[in-house]
Protein backbone atom coordinates (compact mmCIF):
# COMPACT_ATOMS: atom_id res chain seq x y z
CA UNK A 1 0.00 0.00 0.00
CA UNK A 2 1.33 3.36 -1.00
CA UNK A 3 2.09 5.72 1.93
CA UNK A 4 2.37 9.71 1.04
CA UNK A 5 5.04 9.95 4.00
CA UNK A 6 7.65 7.96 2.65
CA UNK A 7 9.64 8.87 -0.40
CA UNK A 8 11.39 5.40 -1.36
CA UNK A 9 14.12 6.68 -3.80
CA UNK A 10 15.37 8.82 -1.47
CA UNK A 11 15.47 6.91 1.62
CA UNK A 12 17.04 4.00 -0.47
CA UNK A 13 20.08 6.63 -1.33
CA UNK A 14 20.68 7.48 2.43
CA UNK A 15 20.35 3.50 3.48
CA UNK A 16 22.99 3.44 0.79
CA UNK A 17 25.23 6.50 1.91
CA UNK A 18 24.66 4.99 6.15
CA UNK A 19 26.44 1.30 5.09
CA UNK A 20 29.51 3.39 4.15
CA UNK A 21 30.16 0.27 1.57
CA UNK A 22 33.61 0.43 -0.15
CA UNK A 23 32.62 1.28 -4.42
CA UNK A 24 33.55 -0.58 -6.80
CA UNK A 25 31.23 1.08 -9.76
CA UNK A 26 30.92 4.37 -11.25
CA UNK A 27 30.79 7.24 -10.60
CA UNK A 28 34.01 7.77 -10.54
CA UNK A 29 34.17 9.99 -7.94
CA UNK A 30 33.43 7.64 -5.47
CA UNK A 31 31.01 9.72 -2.96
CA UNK A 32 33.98 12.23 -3.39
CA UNK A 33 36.88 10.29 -2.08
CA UNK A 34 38.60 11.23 -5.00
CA UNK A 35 38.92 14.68 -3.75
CA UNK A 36 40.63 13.45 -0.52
CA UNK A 37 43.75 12.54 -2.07
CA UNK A 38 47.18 14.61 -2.71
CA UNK A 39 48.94 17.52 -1.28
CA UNK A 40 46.11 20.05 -2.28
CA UNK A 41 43.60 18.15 -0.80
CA UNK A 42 42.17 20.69 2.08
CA UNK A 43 41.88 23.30 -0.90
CA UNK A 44 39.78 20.82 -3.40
CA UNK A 45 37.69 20.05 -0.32
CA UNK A 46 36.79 23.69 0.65
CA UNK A 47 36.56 24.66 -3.62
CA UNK A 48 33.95 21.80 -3.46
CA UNK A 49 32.50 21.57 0.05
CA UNK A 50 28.70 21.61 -1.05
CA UNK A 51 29.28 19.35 -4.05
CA UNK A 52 30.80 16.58 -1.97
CA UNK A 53 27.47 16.60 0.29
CA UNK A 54 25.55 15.53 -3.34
CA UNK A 55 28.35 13.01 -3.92
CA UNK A 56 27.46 10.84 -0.93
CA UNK A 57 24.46 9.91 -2.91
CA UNK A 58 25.16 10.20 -6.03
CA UNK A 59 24.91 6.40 -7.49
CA UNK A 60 24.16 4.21 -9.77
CA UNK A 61 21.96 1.33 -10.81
CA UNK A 62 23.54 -1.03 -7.91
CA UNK A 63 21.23 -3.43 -5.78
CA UNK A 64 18.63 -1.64 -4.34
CA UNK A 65 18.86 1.64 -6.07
CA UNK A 66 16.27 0.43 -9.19
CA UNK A 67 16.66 1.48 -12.87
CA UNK A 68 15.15 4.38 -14.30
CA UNK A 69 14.60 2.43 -17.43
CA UNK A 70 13.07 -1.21 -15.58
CA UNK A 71 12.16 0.13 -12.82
CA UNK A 72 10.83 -2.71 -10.27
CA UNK A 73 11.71 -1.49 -6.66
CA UNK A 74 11.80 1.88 -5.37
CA UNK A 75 11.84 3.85 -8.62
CA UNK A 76 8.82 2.60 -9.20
CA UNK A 77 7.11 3.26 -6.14
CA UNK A 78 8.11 6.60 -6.03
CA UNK A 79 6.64 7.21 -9.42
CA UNK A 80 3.41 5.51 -8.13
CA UNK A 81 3.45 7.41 -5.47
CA UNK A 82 3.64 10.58 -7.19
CA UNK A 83 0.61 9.19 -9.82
CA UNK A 84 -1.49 9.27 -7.21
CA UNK A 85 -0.07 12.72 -5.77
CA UNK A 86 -1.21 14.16 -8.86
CA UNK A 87 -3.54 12.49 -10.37
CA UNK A 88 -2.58 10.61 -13.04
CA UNK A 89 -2.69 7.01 -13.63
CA UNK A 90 0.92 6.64 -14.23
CA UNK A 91 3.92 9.03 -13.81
CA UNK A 92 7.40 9.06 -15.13
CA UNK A 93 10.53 10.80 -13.70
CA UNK A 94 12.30 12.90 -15.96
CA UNK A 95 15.67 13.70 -15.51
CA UNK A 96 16.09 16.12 -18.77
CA UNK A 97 13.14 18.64 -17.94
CA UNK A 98 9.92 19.38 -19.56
CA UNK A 99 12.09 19.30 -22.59
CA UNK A 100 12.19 15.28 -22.42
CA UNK A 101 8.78 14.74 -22.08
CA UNK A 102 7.55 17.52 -24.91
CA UNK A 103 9.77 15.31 -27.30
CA UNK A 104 8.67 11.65 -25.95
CA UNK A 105 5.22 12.84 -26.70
CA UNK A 106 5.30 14.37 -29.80
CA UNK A 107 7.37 11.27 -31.35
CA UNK A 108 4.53 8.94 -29.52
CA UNK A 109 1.92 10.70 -31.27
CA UNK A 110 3.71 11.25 -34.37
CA UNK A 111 5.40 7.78 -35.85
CA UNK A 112 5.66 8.24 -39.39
CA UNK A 113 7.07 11.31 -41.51
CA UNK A 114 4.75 13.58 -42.33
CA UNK A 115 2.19 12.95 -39.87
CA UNK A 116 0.07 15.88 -38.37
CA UNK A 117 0.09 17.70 -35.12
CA UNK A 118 -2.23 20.39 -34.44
CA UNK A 119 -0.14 22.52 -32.09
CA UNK A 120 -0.17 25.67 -30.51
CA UNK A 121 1.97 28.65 -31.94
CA UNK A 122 3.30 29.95 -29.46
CA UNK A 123 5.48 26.84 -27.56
CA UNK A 124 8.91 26.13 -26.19
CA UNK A 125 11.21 25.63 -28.68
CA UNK A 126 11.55 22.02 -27.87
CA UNK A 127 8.04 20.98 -29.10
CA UNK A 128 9.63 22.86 -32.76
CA UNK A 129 12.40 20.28 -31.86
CA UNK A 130 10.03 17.58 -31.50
CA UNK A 131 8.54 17.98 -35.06
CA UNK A 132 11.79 17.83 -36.27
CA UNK A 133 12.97 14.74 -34.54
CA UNK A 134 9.39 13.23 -35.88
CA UNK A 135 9.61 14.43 -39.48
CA UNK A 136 6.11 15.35 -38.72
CA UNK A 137 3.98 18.49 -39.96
CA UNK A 138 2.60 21.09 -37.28
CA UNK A 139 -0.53 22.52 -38.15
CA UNK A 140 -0.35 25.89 -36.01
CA UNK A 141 -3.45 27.09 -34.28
CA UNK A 142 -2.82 31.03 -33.35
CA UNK A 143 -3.00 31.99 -29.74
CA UNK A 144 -5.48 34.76 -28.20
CA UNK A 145 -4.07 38.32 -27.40
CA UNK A 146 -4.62 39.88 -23.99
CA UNK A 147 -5.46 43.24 -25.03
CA UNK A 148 -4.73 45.14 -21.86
CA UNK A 149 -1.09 43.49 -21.20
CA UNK A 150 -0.35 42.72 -24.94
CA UNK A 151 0.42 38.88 -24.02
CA UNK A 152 -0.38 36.28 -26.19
CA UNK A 153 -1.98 32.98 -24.36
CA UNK A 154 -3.18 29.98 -26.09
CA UNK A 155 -5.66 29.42 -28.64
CA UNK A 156 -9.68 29.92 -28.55
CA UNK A 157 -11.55 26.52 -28.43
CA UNK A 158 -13.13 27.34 -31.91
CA UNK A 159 -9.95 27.64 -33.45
CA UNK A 160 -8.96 24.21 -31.93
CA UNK A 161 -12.47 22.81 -33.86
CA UNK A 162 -11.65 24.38 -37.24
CA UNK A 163 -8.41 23.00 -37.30
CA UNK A 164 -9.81 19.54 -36.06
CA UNK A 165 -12.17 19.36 -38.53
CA UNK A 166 -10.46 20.55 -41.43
CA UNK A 167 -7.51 17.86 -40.75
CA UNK A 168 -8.90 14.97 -39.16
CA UNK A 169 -5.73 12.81 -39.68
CA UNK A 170 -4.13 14.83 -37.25
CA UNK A 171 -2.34 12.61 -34.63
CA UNK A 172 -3.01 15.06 -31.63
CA UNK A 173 -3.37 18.56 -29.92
CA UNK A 174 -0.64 19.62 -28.33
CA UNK A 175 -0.98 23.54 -25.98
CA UNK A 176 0.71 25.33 -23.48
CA UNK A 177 -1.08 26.51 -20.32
CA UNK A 178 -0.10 28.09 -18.18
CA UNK A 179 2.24 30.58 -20.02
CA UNK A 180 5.60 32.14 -18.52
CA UNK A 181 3.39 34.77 -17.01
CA UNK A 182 1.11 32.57 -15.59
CA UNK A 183 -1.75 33.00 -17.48
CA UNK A 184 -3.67 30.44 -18.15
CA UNK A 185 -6.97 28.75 -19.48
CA UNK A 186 -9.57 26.27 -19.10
CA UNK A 187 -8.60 23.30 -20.90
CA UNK A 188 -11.84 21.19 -20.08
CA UNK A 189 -13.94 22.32 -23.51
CA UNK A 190 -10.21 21.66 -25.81
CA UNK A 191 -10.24 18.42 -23.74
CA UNK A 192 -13.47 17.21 -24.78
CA UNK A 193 -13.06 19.08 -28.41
CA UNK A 194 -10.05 16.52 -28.77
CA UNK A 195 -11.67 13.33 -27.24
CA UNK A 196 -14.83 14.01 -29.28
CA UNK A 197 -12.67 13.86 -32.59
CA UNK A 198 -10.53 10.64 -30.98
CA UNK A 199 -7.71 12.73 -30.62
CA UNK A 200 -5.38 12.76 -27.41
CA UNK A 201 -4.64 16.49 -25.88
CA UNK A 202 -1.07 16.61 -24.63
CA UNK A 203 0.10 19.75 -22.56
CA UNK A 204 2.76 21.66 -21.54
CA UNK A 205 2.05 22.33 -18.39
CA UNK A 206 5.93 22.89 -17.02
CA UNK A 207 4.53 26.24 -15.02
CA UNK A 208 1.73 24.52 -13.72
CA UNK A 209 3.58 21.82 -11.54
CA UNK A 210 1.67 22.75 -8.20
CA UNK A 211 -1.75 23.56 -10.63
CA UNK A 212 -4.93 21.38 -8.46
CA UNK A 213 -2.66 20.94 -5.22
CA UNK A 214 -4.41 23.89 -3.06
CA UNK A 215 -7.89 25.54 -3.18
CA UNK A 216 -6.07 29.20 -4.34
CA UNK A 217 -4.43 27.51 -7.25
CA UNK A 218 -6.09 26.93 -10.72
CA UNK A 219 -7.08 22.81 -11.67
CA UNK A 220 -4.26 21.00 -13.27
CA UNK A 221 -4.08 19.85 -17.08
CA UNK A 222 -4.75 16.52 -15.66
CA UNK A 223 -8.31 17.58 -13.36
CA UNK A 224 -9.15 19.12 -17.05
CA UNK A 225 -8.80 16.00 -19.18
CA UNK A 226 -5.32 15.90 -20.66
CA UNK A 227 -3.82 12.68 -21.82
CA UNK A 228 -0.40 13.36 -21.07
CA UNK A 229 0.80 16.25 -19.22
CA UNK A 230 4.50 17.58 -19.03
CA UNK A 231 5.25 19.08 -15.75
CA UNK A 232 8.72 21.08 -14.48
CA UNK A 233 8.48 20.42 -11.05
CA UNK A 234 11.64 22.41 -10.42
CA UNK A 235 10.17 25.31 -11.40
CA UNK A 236 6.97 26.13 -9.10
CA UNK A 237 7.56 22.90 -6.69
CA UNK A 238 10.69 22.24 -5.22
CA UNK A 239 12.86 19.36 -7.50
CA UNK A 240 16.10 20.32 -8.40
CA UNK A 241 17.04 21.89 -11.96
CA UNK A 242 16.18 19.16 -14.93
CA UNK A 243 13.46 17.54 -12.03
CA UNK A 244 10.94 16.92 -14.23
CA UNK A 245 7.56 14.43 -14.82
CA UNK A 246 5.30 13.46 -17.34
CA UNK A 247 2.05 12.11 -16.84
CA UNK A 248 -0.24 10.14 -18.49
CA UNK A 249 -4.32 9.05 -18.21
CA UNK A 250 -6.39 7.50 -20.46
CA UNK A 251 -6.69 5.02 -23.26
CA UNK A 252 -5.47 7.74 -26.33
CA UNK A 253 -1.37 7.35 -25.65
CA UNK A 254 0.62 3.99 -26.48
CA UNK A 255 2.27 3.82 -23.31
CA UNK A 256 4.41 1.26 -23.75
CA UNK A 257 5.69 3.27 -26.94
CA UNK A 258 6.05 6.43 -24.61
CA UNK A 259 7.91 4.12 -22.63
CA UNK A 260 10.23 3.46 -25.32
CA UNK A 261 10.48 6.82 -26.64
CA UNK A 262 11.17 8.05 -22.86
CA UNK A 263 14.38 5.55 -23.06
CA UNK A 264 15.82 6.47 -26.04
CA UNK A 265 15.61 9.88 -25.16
CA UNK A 266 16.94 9.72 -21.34
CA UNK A 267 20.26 9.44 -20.09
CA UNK A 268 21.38 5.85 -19.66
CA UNK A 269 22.87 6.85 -16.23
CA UNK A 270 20.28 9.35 -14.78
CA UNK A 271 21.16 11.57 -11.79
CA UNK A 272 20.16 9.79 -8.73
CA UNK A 273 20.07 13.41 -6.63
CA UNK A 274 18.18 14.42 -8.79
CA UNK A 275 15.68 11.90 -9.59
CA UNK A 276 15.37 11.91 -5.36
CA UNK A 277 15.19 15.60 -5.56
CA UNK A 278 11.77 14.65 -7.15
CA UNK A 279 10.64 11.85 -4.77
CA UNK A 280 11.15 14.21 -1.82
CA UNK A 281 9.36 17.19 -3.76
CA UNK A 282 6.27 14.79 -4.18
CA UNK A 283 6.16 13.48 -0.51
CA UNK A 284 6.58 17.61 0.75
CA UNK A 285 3.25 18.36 -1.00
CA UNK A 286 1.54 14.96 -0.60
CA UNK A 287 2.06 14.48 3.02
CA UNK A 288 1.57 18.24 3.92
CA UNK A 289 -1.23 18.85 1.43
CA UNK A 290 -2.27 23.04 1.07
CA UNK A 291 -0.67 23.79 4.12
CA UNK A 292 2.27 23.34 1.68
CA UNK A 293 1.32 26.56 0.22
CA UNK A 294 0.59 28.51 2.72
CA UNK A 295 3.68 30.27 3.43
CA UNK A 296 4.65 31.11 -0.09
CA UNK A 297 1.11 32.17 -1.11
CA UNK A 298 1.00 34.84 1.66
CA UNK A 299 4.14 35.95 0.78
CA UNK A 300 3.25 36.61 -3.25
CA UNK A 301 -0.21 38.03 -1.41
CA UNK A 302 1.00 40.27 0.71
CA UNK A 303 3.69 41.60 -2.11
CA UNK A 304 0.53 42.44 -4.17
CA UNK A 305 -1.13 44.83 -1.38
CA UNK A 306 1.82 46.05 -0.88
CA UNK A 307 2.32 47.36 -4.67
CA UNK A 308 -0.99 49.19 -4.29
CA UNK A 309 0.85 52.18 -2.43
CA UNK A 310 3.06 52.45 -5.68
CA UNK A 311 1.09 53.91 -8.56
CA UNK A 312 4.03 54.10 -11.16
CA UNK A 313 3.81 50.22 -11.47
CA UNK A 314 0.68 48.04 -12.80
CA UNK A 315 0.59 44.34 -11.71
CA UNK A 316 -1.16 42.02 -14.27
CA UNK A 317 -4.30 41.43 -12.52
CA UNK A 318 -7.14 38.79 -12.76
CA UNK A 319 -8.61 37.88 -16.29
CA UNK A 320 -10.43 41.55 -18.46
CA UNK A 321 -10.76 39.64 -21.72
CA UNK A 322 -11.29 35.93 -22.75
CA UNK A 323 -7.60 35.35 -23.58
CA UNK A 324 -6.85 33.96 -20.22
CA UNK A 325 -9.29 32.45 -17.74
CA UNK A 326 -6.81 32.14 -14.73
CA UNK A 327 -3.85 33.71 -13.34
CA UNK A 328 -1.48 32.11 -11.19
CA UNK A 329 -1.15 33.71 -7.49
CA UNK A 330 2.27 32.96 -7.50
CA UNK A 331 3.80 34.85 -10.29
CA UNK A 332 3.86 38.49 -10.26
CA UNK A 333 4.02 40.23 -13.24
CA UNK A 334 4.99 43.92 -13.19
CA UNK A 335 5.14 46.94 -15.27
CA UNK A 336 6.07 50.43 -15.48
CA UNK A 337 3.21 52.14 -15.87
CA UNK A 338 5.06 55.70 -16.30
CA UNK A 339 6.70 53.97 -19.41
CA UNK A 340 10.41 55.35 -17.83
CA UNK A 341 11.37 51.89 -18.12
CA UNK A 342 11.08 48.97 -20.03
CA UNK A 343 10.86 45.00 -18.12
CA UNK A 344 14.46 44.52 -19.46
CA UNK A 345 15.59 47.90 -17.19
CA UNK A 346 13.53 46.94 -14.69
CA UNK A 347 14.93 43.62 -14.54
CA UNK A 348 18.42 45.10 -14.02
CA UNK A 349 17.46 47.50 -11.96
CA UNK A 350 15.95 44.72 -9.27
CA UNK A 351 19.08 42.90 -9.82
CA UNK A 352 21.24 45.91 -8.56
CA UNK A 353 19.07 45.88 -5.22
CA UNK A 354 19.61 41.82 -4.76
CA UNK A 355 16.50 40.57 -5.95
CA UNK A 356 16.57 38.38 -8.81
CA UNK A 357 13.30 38.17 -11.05
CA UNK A 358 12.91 35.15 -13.57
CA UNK A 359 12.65 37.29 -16.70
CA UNK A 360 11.59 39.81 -18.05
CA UNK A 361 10.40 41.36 -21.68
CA UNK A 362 10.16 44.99 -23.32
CA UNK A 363 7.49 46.20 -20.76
CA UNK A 364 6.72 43.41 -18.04
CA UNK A 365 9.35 41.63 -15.33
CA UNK A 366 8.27 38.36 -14.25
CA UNK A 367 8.54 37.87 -9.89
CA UNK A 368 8.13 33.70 -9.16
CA UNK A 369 7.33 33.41 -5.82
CA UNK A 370 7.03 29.84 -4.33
CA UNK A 371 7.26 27.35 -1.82
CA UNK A 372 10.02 28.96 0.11
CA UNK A 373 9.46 32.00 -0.70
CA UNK A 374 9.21 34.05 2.87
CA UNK A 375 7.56 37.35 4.38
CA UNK A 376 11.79 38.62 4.19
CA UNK A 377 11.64 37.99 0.75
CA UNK A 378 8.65 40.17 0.24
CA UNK A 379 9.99 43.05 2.44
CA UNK A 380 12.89 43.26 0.47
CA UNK A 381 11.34 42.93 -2.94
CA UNK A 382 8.67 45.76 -2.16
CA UNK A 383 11.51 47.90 -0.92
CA UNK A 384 13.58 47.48 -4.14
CA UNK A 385 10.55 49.05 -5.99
CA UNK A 386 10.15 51.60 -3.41
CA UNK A 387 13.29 52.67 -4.30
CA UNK A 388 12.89 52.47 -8.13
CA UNK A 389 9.89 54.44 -7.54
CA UNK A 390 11.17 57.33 -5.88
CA UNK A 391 13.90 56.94 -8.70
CA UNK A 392 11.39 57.33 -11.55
CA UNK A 393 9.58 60.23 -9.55
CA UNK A 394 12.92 62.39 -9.13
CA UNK A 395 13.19 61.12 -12.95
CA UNK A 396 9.51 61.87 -14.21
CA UNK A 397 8.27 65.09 -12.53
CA UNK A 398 4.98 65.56 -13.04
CA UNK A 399 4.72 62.77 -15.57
CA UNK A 400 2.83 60.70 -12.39
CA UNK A 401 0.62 62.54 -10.80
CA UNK A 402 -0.47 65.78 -13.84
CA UNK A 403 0.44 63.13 -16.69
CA UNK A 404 -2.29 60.52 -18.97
CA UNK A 405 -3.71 57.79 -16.48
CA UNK A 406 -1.80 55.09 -16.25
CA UNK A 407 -3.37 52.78 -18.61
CA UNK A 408 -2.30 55.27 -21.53
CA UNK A 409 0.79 54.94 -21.21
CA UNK A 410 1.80 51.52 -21.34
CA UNK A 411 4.52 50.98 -24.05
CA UNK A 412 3.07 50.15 -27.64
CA UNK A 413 5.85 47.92 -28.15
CA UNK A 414 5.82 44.31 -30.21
CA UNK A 415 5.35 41.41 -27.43
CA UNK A 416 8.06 38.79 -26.53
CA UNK A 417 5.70 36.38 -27.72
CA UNK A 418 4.28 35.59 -31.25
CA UNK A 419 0.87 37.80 -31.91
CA UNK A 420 -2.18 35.83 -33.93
CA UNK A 421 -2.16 35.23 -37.25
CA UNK A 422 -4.99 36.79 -39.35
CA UNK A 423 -7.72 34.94 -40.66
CA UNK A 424 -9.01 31.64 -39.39
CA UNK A 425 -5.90 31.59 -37.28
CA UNK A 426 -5.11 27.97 -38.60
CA UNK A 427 -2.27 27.42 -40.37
CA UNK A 428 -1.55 25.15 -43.50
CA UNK A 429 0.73 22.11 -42.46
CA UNK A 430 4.25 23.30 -41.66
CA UNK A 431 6.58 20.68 -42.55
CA UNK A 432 9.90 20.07 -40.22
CA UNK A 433 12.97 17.99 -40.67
CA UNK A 434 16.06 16.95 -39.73
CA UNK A 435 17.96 17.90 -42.66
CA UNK A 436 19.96 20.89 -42.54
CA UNK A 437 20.50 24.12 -44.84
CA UNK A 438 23.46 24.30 -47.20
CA UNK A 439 25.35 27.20 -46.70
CA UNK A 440 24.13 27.95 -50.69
CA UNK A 441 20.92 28.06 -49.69
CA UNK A 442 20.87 30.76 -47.10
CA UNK A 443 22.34 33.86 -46.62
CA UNK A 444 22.38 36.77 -43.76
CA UNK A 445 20.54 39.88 -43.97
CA UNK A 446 20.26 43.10 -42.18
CA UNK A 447 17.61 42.50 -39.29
CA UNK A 448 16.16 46.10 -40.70
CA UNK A 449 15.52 44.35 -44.21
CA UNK A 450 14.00 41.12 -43.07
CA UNK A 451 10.01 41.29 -43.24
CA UNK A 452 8.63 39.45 -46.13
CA UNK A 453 11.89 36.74 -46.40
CA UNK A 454 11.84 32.97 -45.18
CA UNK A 455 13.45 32.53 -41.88
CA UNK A 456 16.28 29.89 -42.21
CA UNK A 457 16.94 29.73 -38.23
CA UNK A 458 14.72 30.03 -35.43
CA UNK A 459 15.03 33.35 -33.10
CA UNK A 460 13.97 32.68 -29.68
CA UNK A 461 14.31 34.92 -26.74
CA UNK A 462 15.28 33.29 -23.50
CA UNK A 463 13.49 33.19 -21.24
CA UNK A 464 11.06 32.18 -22.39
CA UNK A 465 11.98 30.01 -24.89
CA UNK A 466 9.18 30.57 -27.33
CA UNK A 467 10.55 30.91 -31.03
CA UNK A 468 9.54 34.84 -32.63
CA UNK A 469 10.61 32.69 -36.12
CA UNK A 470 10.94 29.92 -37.16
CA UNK A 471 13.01 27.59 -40.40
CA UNK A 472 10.21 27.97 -43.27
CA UNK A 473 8.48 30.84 -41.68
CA UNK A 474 7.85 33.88 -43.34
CA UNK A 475 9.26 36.79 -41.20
CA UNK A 476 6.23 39.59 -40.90
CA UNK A 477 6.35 43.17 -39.98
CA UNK A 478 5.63 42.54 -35.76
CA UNK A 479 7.46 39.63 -35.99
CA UNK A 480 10.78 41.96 -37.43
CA UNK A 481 9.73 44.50 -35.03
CA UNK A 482 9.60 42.37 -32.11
CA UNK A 483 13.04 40.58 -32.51
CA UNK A 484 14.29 44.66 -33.46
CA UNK A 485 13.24 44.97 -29.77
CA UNK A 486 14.77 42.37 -28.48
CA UNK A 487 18.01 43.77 -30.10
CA UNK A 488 18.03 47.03 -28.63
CA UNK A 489 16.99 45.82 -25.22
CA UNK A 490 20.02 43.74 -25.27
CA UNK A 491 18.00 40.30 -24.22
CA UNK A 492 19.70 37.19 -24.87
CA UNK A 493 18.68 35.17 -27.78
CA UNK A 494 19.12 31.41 -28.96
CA UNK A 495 19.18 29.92 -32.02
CA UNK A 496 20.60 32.63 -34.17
CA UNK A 497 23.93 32.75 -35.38
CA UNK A 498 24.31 36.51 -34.91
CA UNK A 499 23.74 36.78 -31.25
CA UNK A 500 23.34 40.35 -31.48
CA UNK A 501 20.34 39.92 -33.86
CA UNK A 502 21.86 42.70 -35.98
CA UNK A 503 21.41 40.22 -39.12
CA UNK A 504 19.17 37.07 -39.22
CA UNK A 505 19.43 34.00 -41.84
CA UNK A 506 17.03 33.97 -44.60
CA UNK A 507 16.75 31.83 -47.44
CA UNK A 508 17.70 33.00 -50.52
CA UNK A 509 15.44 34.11 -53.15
């Protein structure tokens, strides 16, 4: 019988690191002996003091450890018990991210070239990396547009239908929700839109790891209907980085292909820290339940009230259109509303008072509070925008209080994230592949001069990871104007081989 109290990987690593045994396998470190040896020996173990503590249990697949891959003994109770933590009928540990489980899904869904996804525009670059692994074609459904905060969610349930109906080969629906900003929406109606035309709905869900697990929190993609749900529990729970789960409900996946997939695509010697990192994660939230949340909800609350005494900055606030239907209470997003500085300034202005936000785009900076976050955290947040108020009010004048009200002057600037397309908002089928350009085939261009060519590389501003462009797209006005914006904001940007986004591949014409 399952017990939410224990967490089985992890106790099985400190039985291991209590027998003291004398190794014999890898890792080679063995539990950081190897930085006992040798003259220098005191310096390498005060250079790597905290690394050592991992080492003690960092193993292998030995007796009584399990196997990732076959797992039989406590690998696979752990994932069982965090099934029923969150809901699912069976879970998998991922020790490569969301990333991981985005691509075992897609190449589940999608076994033969050319077959059809119906997917969501705006995603993280590794679901574009997914259809390329797959040979398959993405049929791209164009997200809504919050028109008060200029942030693009995911798509409208009728879009979803049109693009069901007018390819019913299509292997699957894959969306995002909830977004970087924590916007999100109901997924029950594009649940039962998929299920009604036998399709499976797979979801990114890798903000919404703690989504269902306390009364002030949204339902999960799972509570909604989704066939397999990705999950980065090191993001909004409390896993270490790459802690990561997919799960899965429902008769509409090949599991045992998933299962397959999952292997190929996983490390044959997985981190066992890490994978424990995720067993005691589960057990902190299934033996504690909402009190769980408690702390770090206050926290994020309190930080809110507290902004209400500073007028120069708008937080994004509960749903005022239909483009999002929750928001999470954890993430904070924040703006400028005297439009003295844009989120990428804001950002580094938080940075120079010690606080560290998780990104940040031309006009909002995104604040992810959590489960540790702590009442000392929020004091010294609110007074690093205290400050940066009274900074923009020596700054602005009389911009504040004898200025346009506030809502007029948010920056008409191109969003970090791609806008809707006209029309139906349903693309043709996209094709993606493996194969890649000939140096003949492409050439650079001026950013400046780039609307109306095909982009030959994909442009994708991290965080968040969502591609502007795409290989095979055709580069639009916003689109050029967006990643222009990115360039003189300095944000860091993947994927291009001019990291200063001064010129961009194109194909030739």
């Amino acid at each position: 019988m399952l017990h939410s109290q224990r967490a089985p990987l992890y106790e099985a690593l400190v039985s291991y690191h209590l027998r003291q045994n004398a190794t014999f396998h890898v890792p080679g470190h063995k539990n950081g002996q190897a930085y006992d040896a040798g003259p220098a020996s005191e310096r390498c173990d005060e250079e790597i003091g905290l690394l050592r503590e991992v080492m003690k249990i960092d193993v292998t697949e030995i007796s009584g450890t399990d196997d990732l891959h076959q797992p039989e003994g406590v690998i696979r109770e752990a994932q069982e018990l965090a099934a029923a933590c969150f809901g699912a009928e069976e879970t998998h540990f991922l020790v490569g991210g969301s990333t991981v489980g985005n691509l075992a899904l897609i190449l589940t869904c999608c076994t033969e070239p050319g077959d059809l996804l119906i997917v969501q525009r705006n995603v993280h670059k590794s679901v574009l990396h997914g259809l390329m692994l797959a040979g398959a074609r993405a049929v791209f459904v164009a997200p809504r547009l919050d028109p008060r905060s200029g942030l693009a969610t995911a798509p409208a349930p009728e879009a979803v239908r049109r693009a069901l109906e007018r390819y019913p080969a299509a292997k699957g629906v894959l969306l995002c929700s909830p977004n970087y900003y924590g916007m999100g929406i109901d997924l029950r109606p594009l649940a039962q839109l998929a299920h009604e035309h036998g399709k499976p709905l797979l979801v990114d869900e890798a903000h919404g790891a703690h989504y269902g697990l306390h009364p002030a929190l949204p339902d999960s993609a799972l509570q909604c209907g989704a066939d397999g749900v990705v999950q980065s529990t090191h993001k909004m729970l409390s896993a270490l980085t790459m802690g990561a789960m997919l799960h899965v409900q429902g008769p509409r996946l090949d599991r045992a292909l998933l299962k397959q997939r999952l292997t190929m695509l996983q490390s044959s010697s997985p981190s066992y820290p890490l994978m424990a990192s995720l067993d005691v994660s589960r057990r902190f939230v299934h033996s504690r339940g909402p009190l769980a949340f408690e702390r770090g909800l206050e926290a994020a609350l309190e930080f809110r009230r507290r902004m209400e005494r500073l007028p120069q900055f708008a937080l994004l606030g509960p749903a005022q259109s239909d483009a999002y239907a929750s928001l999470d209470p954890f993430k904070a997003v924040v703006s400028d509303r005297t439009g003295a500085y844009s989120g990428y300034e804001l950002q580094a202005l938080l940075e120079d008072r010690g606080c560290v936000p998780e990104m940040s785009d031309a006009r909002h900076v995104v604040l992810a509070f959590g489960l540790g976050s702590t009442p000392e955290d929020t004091d010294r947040l609110f007074a690093a925008f205290r400050d940066i108020a009274e900074t923009i009010g020596r700054e602005a004048g009389s911009r504040i209080t004898n200025g346009p009200a506030p809502d007029e002057l948010r920056r008409e600037e191109p969003p970090a994230t791609p806008r809707p397309a006209a029309g139906t908002g349903v693309s043709d089928p996209v094709p993606f592949g493996m194969r890649p350009y000939r140096e003949d085939e492409i050439e650079a261009v001026p950013l400046a001069a780039a609307a109306g060519r095909i982009a030959a590389e994909m442009a994708i501003p991290y965080p968040p990871g969502i591609p502007l462009v795409y290989p095979g797209e055709l580069i639009a006005e916003q689109t050029q104007a967006a990643l222009a914006t990115v360039m003189e904001r300095g944000a860091k940007c993947q994927g291009v081989q001019d990291p200063t986004l001064r010129t961009i591949r194109v194909f030739k014409l």
